[in-house]
N, C-alpha and C. Protein backbone atom coordinates (compact mmCIF):
# COMPACT_ATOMS: atom_id res chain seq x y z
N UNK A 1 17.74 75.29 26.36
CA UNK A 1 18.06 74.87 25.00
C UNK A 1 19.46 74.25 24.98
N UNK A 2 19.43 72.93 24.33
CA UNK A 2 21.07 72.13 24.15
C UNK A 2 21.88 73.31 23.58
N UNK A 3 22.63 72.90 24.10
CA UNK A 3 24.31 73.88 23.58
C UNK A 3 24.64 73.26 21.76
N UNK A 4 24.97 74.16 21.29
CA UNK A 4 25.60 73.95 19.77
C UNK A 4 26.37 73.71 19.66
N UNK A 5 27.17 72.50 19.69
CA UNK A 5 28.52 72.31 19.11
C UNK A 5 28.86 72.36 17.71
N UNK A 6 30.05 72.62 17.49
CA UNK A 6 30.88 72.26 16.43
C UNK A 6 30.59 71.07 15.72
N UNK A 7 31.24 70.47 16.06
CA UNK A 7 31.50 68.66 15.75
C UNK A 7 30.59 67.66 16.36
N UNK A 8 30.47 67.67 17.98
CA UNK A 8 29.86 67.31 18.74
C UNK A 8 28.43 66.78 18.34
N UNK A 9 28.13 65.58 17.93
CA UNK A 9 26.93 64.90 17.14
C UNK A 9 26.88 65.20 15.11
N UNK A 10 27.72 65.65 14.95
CA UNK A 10 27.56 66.04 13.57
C UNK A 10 28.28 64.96 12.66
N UNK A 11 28.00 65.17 10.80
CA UNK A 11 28.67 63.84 10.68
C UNK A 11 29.42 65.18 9.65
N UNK A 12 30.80 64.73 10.35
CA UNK A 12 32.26 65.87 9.36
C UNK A 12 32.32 65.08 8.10
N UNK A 13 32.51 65.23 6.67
CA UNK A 13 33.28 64.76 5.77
C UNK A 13 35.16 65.02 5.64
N UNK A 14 35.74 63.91 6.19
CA UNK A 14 36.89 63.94 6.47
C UNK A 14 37.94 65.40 4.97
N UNK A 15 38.61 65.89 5.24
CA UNK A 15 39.27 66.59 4.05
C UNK A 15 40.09 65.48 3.04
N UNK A 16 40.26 64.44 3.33
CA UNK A 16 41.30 63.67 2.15
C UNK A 16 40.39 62.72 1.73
N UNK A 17 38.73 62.72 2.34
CA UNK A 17 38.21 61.27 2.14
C UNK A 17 37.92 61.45 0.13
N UNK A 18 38.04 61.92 -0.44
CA UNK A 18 37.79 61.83 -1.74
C UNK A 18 38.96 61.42 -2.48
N UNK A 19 39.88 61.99 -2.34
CA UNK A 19 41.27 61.73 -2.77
C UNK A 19 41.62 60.25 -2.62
N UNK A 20 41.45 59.53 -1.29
CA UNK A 20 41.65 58.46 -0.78
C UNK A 20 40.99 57.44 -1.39
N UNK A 21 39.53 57.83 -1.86
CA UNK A 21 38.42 57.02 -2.77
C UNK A 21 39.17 57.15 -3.92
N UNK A 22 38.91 58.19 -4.50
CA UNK A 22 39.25 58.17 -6.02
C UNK A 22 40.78 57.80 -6.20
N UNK A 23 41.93 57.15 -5.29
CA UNK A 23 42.93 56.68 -5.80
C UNK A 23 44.20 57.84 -6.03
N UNK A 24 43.83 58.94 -5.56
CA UNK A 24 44.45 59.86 -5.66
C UNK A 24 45.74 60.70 -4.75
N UNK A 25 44.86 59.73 -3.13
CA UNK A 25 46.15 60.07 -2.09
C UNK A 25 47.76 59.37 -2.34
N UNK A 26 48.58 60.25 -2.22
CA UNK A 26 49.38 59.38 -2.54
C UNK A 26 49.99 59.51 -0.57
N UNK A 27 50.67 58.16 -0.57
CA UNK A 27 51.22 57.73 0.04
C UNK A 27 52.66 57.26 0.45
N UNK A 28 53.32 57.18 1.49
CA UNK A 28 55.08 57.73 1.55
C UNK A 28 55.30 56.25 0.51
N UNK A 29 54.97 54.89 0.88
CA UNK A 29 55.30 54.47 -0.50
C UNK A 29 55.15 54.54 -2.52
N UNK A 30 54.42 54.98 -2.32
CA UNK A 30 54.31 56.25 -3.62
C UNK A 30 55.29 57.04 -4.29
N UNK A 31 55.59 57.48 -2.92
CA UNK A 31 56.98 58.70 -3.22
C UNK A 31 58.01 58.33 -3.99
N UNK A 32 58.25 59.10 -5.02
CA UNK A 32 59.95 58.48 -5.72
C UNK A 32 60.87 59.94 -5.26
N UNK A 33 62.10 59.85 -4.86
CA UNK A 33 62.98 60.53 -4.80
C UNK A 33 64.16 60.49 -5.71
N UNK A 34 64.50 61.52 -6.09
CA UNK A 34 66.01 60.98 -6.98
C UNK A 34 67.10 60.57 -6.09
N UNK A 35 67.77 59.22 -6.42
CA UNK A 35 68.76 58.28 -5.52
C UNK A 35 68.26 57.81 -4.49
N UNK A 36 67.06 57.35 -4.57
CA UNK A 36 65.97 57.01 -3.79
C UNK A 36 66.72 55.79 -3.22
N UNK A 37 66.62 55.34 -1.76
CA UNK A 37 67.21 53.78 -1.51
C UNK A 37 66.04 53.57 -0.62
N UNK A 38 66.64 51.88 -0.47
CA UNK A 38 64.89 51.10 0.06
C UNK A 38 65.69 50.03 1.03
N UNK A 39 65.39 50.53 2.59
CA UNK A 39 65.45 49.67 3.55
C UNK A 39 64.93 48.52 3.78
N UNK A 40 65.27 47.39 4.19
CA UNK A 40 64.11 46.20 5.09
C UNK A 40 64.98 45.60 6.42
N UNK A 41 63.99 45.45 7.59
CA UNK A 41 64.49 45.06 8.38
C UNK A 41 64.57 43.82 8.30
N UNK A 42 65.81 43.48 9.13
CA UNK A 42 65.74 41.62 9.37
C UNK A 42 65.05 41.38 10.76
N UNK A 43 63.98 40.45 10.64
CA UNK A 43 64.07 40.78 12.44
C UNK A 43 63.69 39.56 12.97
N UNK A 44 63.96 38.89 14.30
CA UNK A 44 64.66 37.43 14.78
C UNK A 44 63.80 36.55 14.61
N UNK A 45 64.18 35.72 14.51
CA UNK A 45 63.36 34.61 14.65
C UNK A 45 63.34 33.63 16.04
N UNK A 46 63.86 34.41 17.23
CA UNK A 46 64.27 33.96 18.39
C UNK A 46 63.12 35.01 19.71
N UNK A 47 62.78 34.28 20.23
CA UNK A 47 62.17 34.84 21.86
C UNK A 47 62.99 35.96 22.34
N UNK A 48 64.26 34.96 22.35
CA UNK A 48 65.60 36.19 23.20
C UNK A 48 66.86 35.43 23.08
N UNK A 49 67.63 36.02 22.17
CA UNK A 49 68.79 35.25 21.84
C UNK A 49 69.89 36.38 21.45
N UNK A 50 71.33 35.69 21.88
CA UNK A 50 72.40 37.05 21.39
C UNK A 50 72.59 36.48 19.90
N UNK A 51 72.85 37.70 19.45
CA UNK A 51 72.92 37.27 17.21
C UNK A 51 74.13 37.77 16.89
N UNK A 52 74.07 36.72 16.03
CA UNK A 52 76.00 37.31 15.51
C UNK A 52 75.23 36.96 13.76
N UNK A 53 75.69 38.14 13.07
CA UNK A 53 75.11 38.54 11.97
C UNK A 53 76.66 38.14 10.86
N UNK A 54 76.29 37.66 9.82
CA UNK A 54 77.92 37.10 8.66
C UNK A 54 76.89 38.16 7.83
N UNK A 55 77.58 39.72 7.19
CA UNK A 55 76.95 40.24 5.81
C UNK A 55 77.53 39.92 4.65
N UNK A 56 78.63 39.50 4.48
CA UNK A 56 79.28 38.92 3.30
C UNK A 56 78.58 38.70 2.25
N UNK A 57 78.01 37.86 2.01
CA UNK A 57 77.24 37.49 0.87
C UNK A 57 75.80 38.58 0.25
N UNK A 58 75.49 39.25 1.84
CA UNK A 58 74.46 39.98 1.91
C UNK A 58 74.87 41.27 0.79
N UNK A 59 75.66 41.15 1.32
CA UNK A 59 77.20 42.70 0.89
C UNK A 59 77.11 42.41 -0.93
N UNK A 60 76.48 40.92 -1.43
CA UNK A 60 77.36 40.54 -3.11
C UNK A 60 76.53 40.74 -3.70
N UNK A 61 75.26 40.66 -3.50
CA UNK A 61 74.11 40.93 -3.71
C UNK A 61 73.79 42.15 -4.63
N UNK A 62 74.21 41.73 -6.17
CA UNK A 62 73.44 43.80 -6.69
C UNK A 62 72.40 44.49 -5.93
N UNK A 63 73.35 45.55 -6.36
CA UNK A 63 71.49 46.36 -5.76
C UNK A 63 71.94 46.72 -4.15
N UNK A 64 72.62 45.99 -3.60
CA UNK A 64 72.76 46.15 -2.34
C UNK A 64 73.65 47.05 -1.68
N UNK A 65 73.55 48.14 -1.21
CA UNK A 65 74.00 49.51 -0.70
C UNK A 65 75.00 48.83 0.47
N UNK A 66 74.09 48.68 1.56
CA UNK A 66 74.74 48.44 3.05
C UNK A 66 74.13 47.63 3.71
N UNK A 67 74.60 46.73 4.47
CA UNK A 67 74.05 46.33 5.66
C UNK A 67 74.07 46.71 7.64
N UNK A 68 73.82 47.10 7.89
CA UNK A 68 73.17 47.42 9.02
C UNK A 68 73.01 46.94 10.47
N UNK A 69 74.06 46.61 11.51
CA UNK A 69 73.28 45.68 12.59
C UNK A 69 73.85 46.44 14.00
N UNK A 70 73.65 45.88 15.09
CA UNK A 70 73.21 46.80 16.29
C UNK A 70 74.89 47.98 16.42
N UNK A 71 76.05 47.00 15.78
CA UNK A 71 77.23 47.70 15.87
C UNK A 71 77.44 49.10 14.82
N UNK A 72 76.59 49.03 14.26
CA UNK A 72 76.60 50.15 13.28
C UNK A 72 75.91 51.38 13.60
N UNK A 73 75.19 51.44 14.30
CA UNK A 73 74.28 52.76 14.66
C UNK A 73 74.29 53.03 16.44
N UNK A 74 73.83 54.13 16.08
CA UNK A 74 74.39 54.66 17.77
C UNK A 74 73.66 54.24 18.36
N UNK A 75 73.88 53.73 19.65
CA UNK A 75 73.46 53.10 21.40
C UNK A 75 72.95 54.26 21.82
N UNK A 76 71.74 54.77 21.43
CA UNK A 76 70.94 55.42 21.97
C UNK A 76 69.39 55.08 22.93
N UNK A 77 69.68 54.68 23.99
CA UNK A 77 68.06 53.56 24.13
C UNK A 77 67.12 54.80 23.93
N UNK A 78 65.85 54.26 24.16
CA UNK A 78 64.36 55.26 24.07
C UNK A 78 63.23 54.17 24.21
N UNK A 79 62.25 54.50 24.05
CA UNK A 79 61.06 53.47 24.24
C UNK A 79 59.73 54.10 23.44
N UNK A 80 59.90 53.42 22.44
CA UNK A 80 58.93 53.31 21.09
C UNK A 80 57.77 53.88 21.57
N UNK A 81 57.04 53.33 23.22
CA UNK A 81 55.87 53.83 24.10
C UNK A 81 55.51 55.04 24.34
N UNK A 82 56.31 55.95 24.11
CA UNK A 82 56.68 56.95 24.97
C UNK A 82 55.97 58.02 24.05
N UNK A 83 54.78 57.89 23.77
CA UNK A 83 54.00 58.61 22.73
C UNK A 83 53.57 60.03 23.20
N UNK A 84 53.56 60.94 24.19
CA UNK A 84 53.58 61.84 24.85
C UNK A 84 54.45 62.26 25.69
N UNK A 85 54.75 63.94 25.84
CA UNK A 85 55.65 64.23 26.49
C UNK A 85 55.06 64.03 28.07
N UNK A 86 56.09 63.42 28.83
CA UNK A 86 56.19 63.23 30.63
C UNK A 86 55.29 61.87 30.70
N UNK A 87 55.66 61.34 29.26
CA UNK A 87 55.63 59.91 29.96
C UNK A 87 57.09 58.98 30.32
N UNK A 88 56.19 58.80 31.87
CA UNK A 88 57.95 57.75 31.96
C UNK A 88 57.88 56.00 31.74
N UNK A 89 58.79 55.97 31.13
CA UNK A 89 58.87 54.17 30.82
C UNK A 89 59.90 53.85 30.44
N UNK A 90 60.84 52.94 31.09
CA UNK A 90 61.94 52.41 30.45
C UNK A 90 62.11 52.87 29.31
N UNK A 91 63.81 53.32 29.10
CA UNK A 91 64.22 53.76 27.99
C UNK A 91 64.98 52.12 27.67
N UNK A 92 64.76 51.31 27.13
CA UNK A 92 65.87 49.72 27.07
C UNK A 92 65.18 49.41 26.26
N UNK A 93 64.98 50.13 24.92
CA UNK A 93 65.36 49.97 23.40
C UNK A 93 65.94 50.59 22.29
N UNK A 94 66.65 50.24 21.20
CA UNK A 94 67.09 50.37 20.38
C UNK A 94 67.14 50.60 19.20
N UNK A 95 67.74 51.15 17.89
CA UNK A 95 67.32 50.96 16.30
C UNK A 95 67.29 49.61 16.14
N UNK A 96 68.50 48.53 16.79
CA UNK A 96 68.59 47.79 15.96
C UNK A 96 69.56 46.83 17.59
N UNK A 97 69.23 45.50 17.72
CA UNK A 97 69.77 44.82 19.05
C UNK A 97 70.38 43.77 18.64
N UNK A 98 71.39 43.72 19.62
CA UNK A 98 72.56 42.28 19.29
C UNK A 98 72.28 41.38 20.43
N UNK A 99 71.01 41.57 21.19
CA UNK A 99 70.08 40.33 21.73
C UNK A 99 68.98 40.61 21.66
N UNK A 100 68.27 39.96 20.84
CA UNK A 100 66.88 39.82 20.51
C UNK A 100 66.40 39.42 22.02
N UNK A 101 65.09 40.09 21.79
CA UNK A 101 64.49 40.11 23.15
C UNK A 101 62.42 39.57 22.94
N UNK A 102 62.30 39.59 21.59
CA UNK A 102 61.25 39.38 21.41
C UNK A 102 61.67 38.36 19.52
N UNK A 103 60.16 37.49 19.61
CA UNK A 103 59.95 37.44 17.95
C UNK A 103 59.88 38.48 17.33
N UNK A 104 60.64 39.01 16.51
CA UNK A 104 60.09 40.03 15.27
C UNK A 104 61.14 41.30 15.72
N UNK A 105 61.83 41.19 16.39
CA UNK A 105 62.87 42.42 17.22
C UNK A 105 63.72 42.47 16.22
N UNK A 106 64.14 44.04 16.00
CA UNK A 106 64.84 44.36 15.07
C UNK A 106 66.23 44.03 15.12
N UNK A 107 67.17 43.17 14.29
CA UNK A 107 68.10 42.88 14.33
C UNK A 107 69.42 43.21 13.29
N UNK A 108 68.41 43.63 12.22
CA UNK A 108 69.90 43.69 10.93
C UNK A 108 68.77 45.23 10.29
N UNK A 109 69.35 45.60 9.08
CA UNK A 109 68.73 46.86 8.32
C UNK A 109 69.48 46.56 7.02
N UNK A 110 68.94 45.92 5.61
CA UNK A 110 69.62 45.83 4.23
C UNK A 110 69.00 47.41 3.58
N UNK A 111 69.76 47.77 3.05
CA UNK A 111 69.66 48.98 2.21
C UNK A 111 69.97 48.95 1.16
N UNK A 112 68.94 49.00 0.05
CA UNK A 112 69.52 48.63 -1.14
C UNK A 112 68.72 49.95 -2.75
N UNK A 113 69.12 49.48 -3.77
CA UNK A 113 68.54 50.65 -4.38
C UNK A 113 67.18 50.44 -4.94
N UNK A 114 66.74 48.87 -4.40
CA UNK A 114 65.42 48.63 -4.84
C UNK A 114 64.61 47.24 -4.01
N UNK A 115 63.77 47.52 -3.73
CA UNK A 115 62.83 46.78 -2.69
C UNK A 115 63.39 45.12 -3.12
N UNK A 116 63.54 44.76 -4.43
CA UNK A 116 63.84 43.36 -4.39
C UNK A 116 64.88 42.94 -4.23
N UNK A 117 66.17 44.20 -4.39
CA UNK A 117 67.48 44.01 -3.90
C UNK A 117 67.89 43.89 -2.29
N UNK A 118 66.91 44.49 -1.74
CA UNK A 118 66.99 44.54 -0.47
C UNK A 118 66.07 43.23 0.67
N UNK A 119 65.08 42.79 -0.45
CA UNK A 119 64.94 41.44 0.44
C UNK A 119 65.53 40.42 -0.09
N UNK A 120 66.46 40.37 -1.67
CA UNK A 120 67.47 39.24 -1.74
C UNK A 120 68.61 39.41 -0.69
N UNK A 121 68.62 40.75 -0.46
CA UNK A 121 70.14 40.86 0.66
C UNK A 121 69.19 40.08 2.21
N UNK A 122 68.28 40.29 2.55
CA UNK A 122 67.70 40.10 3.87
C UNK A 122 67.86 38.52 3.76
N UNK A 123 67.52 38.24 2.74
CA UNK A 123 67.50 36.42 2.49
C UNK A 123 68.95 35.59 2.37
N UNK A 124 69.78 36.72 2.32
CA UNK A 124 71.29 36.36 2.14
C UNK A 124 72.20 36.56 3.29
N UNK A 125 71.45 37.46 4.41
CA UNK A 125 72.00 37.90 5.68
C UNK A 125 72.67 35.58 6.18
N UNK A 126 73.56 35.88 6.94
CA UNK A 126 73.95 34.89 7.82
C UNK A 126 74.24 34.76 9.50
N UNK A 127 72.59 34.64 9.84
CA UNK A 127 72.15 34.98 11.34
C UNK A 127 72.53 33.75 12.45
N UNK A 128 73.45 33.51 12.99
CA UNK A 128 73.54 32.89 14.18
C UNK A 128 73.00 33.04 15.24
N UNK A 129 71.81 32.20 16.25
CA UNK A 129 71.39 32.86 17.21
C UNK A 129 72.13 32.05 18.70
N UNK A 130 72.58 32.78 19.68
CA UNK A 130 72.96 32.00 21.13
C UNK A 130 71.29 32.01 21.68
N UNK A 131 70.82 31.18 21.64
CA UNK A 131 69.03 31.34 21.98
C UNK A 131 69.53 31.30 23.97
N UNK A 132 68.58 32.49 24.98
CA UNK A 132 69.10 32.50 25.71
C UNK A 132 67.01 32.12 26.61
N UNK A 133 67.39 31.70 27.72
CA UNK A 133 65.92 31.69 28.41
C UNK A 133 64.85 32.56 27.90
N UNK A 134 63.40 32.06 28.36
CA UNK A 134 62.66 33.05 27.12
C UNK A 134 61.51 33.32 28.13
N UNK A 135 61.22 34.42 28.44
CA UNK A 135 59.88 34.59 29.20
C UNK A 135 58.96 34.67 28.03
N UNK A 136 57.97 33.48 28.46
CA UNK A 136 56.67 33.70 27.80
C UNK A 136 55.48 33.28 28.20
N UNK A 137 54.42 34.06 28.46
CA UNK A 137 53.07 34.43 28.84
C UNK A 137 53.43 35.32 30.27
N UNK A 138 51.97 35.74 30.42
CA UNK A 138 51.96 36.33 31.65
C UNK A 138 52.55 35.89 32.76
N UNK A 139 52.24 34.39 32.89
CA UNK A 139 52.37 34.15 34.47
C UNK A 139 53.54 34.13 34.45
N UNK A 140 54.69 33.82 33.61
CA UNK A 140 56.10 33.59 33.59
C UNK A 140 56.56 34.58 33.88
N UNK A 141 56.00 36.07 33.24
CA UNK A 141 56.74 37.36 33.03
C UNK A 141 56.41 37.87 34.78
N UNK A 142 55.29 37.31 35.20
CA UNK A 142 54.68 37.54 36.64
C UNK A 142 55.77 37.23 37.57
N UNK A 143 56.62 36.48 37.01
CA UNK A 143 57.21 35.12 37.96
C UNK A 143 58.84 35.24 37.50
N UNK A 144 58.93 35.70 36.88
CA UNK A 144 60.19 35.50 36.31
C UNK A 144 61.11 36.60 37.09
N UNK A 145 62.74 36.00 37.01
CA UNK A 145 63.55 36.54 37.90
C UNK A 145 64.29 37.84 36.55
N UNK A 146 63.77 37.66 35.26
CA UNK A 146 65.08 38.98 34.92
C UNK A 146 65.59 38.57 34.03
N UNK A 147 64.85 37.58 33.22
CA UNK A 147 65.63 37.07 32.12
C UNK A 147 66.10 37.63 30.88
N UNK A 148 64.67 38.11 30.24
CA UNK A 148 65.47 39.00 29.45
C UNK A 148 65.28 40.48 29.78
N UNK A 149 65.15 40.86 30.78
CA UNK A 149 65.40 42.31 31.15
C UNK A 149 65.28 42.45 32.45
N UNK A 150 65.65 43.47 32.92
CA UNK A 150 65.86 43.53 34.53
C UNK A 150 64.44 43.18 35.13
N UNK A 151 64.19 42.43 36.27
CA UNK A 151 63.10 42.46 37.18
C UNK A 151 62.40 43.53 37.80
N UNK A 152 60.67 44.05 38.23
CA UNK A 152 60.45 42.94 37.10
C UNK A 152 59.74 42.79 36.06
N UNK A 153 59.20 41.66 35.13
CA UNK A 153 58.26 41.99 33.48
C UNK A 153 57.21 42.40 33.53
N UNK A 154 56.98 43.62 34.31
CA UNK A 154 55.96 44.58 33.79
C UNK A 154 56.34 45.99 32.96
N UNK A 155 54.99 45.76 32.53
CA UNK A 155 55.35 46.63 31.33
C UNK A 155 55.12 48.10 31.87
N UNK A 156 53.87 47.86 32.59
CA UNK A 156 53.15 49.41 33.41
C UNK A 156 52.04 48.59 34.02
N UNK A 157 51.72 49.21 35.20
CA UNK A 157 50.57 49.21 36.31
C UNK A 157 49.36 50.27 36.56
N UNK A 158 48.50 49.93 36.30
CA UNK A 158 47.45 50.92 37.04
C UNK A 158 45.95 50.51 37.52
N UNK A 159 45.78 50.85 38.66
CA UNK A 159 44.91 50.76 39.29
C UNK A 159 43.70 51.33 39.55
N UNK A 160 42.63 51.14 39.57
CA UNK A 160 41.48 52.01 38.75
C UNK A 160 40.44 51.36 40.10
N UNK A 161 39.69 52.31 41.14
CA UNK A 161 39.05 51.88 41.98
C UNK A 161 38.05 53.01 42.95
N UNK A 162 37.13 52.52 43.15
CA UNK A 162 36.07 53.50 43.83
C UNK A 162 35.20 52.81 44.63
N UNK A 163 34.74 53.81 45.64
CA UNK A 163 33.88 53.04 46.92
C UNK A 163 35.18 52.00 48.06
N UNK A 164 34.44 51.50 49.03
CA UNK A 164 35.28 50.71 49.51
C UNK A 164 35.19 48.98 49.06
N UNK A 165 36.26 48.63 48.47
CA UNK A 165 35.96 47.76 47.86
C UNK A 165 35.84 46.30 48.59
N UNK A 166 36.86 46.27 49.90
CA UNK A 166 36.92 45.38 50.85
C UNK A 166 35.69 45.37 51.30
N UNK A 167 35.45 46.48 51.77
CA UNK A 167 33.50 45.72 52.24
C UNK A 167 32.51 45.54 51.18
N UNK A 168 32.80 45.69 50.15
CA UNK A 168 31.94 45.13 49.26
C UNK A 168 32.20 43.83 49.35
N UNK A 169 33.34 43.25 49.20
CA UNK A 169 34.11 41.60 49.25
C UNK A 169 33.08 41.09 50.48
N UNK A 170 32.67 41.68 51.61
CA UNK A 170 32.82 41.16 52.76
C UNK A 170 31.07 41.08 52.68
N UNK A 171 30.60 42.22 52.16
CA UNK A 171 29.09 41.96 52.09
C UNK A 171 28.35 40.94 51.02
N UNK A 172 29.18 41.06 49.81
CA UNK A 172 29.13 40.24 48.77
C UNK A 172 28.29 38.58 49.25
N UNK A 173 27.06 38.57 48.84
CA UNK A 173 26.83 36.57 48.94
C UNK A 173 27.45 35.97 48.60
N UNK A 174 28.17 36.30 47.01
CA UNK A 174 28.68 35.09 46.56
C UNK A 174 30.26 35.99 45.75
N UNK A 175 31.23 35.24 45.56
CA UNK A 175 32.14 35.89 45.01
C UNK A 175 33.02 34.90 44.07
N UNK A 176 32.80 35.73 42.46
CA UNK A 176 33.36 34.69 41.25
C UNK A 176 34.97 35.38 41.28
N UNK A 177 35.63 34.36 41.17
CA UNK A 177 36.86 34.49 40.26
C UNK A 177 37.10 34.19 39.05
N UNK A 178 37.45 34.65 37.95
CA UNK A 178 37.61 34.16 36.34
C UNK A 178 39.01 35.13 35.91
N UNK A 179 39.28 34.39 34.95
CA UNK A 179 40.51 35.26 34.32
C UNK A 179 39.96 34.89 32.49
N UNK A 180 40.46 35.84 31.80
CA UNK A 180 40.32 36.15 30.76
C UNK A 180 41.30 37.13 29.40
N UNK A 181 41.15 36.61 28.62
CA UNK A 181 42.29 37.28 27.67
C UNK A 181 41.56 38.12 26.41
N UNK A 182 42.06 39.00 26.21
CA UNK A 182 41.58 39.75 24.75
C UNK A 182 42.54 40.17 24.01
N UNK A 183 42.19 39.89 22.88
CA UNK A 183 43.71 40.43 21.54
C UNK A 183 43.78 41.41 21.37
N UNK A 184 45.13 41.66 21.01
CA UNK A 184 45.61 43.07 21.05
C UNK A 184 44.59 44.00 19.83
N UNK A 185 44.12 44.94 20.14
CA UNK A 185 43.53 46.15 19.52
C UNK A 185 44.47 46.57 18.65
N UNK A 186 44.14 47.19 16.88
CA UNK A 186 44.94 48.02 16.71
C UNK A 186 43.93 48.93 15.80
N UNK A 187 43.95 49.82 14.83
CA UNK A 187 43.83 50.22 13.82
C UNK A 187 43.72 49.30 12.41
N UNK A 188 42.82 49.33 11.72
CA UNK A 188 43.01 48.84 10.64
C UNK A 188 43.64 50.04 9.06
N UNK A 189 45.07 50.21 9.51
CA UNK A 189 45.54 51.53 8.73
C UNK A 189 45.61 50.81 7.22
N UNK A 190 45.66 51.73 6.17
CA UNK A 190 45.14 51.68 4.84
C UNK A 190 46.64 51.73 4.63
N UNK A 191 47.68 52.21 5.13
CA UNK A 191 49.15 52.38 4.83
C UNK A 191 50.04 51.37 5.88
N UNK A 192 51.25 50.50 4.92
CA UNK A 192 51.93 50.04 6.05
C UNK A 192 52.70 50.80 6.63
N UNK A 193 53.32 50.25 7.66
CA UNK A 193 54.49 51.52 8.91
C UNK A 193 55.05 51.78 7.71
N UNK A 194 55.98 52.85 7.22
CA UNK A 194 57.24 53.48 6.55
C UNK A 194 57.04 55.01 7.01
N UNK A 195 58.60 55.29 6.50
CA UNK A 195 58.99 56.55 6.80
C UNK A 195 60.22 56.86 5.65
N UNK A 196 59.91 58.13 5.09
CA UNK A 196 60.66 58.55 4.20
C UNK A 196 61.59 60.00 4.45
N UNK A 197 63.14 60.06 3.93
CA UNK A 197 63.54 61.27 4.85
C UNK A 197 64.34 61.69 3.60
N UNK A 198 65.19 62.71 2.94
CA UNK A 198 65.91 63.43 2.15
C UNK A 198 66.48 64.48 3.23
N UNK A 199 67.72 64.77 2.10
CA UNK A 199 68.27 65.97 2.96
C UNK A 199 68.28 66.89 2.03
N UNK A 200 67.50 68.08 2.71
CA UNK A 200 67.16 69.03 1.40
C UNK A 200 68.46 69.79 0.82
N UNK A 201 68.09 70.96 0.42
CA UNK A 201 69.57 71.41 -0.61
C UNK A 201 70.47 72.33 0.89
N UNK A 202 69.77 72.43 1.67
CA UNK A 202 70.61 73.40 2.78
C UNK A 202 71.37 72.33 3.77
N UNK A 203 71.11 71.21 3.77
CA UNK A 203 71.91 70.08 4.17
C UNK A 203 71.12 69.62 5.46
């Protein structure tokens, strides 16, 4: 007789799926806090370039708390990847970088006391870029000596293999080569990225 699982072939009704229908989940943008402030990142419009950031004007902007860029917050690297403990992977990233290393790399942080104050400050930032060599696609990053990060542009390796594969090559009639690309996978999440933090009354 099959074994009984739990879960195993069954159909669960999730615990929030009603809430979520009926409009009821709330969500970290949802949240109001008292003295609530509202971040946005600036982030490059460069491959890989060093940025020299002018906040001045960003700074005149009502509404606008602070601005934010790699000199302001601590030089702590880490690696965003690193989604489990005893994984190893380059630690050579940052909150916030004074060389962009990718499109979309975080470069400035406006803080302001309201979402539209804070993307008039983002729109008011004054971004200089030194645009520096740019690895882009595979074969470059394959090939490339270290441009924008030490040699060489891999991200991670692994190798996945069974049987002997050389004599398969060797018995093989005929043998195709092809290369091929697929887009990045993600989630289709119902919430954008944010994160919300207070400091409670014990500090």
């Amino acid at each position: 007789m099959p074994k009984a699982f739990r879960y195993i072939g069954k159909s669960l009704e999730r615990l929030d799926a009603t809430d979520k229908i009926c409009g009821r989940a709330q969500y970290v943008e949802d949240m109001q806090r008292a003295g609530l402030l509202v971040g946005k990142l600036y982030t490059s419009e460069k491959a890989h370039a060093r940025v020299r950031i002018d906040k001045e004007k960003a700074l005149a902007i009502p509404g606008v708390v602070a601005v934010f860029t790699h000199a302001d917050v601590p030089q702590n690297p880490y690696n965003s990847n690193q989604w489990f403990p005893g994984a190893k992977t380059d630690e050579d990233e940052y909150l916030l970088h004074e060389t962009a290393r990718h499109v979309g790399d975080r470069i400035a942080l406006v803080v302001a006391t309201t979402g539209e104050a804070a993307e008039r400050g983002c729109h008011a930032l004054k971004v200089t870029y030194e645009e520096q060599p740019a690895v882009i696609g595979l074969d470059q990053a394959m090939e490339s000596s270290g441009q924008a990060k030490p040699a060489p542009q891999l991200a991670f390796e692994k190798t996945l293999a069974c049987g002997d594969i050389e004599k398969g090559f060797d018995q093989a009639r005929h043998l195709i080569e092809t290369r091929g690309t697929t887009p990045k996978i993600h989630h289709a999440a119902i919430e954008n990225h944010s994160c919300l933090a207070e400091i409670d009354p014990f500090g």
